[in-house]
Protein backbone atom coordinates (compact mmCIF):
# COMPACT_ATOMS: atom_id res chain seq x y z
CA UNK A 1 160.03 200.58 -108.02
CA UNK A 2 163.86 201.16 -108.45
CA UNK A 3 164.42 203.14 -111.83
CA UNK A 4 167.32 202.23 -114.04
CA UNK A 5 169.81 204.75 -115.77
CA UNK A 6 171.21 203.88 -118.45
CA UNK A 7 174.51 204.97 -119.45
CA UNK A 8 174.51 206.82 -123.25
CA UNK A 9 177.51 205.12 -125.47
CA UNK A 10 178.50 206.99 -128.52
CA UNK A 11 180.67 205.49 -131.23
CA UNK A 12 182.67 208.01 -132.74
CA UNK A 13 182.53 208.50 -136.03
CA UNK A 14 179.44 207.79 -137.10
CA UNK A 15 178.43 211.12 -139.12
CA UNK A 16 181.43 211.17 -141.22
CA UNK A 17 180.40 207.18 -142.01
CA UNK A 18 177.30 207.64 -142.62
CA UNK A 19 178.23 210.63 -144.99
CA UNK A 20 180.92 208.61 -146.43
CA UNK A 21 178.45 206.18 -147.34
CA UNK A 22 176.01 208.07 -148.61
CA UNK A 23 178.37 210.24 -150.99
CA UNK A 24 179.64 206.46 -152.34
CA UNK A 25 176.36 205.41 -153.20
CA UNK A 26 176.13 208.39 -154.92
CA UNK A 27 172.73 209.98 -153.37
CA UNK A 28 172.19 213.59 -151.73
CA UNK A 29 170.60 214.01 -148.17
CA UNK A 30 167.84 215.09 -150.37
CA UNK A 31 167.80 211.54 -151.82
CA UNK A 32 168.57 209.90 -148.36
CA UNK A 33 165.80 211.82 -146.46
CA UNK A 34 163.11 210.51 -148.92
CA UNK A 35 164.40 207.13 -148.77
CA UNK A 36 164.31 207.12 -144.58
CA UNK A 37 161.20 209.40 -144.50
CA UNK A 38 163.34 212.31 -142.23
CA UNK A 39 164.19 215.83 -142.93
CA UNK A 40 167.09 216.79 -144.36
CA UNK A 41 167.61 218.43 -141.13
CA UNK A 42 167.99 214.99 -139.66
CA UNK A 43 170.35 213.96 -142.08
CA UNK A 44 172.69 216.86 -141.43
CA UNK A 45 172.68 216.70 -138.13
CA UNK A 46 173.48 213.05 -137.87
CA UNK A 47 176.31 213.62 -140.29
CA UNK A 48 177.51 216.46 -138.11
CA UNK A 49 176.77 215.63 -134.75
CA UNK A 50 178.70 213.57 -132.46
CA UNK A 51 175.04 211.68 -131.83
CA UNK A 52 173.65 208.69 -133.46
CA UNK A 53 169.99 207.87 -134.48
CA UNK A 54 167.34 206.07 -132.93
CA UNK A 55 167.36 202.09 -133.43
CA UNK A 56 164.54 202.28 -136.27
CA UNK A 57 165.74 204.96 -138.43
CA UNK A 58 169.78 203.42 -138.26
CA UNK A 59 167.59 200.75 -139.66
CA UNK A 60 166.31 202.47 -142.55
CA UNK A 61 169.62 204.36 -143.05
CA UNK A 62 171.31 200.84 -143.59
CA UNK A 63 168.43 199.78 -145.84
CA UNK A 64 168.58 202.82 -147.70
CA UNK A 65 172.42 202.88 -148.03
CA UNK A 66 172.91 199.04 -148.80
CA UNK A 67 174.57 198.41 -145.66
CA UNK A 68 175.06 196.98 -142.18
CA UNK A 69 173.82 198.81 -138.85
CA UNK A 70 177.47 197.27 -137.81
CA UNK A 71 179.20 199.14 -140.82
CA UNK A 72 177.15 202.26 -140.12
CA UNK A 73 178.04 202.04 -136.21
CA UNK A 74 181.86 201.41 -137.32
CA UNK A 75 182.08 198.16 -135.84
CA UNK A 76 182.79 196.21 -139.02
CA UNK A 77 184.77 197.92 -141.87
CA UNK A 78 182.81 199.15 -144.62
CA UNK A 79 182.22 197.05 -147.41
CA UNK A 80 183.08 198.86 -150.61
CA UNK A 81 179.94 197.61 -153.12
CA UNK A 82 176.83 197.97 -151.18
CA UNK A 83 175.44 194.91 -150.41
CA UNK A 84 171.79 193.92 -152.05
CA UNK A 85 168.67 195.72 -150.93
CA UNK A 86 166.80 192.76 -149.45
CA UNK A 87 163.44 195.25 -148.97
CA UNK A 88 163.78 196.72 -152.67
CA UNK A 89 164.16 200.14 -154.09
């Protein structure tokens, strides 16, 4: 059974997007955490670690925020007005 490695791929700048987006929608980690059920830890480090979360919580984090998993992982440009919460608040 041959084992594949897969290679880890970090796109810069996600921490300062995803605080950049959560400042503009006007919520705390605090607020963020609940919304994503995470730590506030989780939040900080994500905002100030060159690392980016696992597939289901970016999920939630674009739920949460009103945004794309593509404008949280910087490869479209943010949108300015958050797009509507298709889940609800």
């Amino acid at each position: 059974m041959s084992q594949v490695l897969m290679k880890e791929r970090i796109l810069e700048g996600f921490g300062p997007r995803l605080a950049e987006l959560r400042q503009a929608r006007g919520l705390t980690q605090a607020e963020l955490c609940k919304r994503v059920d995470a730590s506030q830890r989780v939040i900080a480090y994500y905002e100030n670690e060159e690392a980016q979360p696992p597939g289901a919580l970016l999920a939630d984090l674009a739920i949460a925020l009103q945004a794309s998993a593509d404008e949280l992982l910087g490869l479209k440009p943010v949108r300015q007005k958050p797009r509507r919460n298709q889940r609800g608040s």
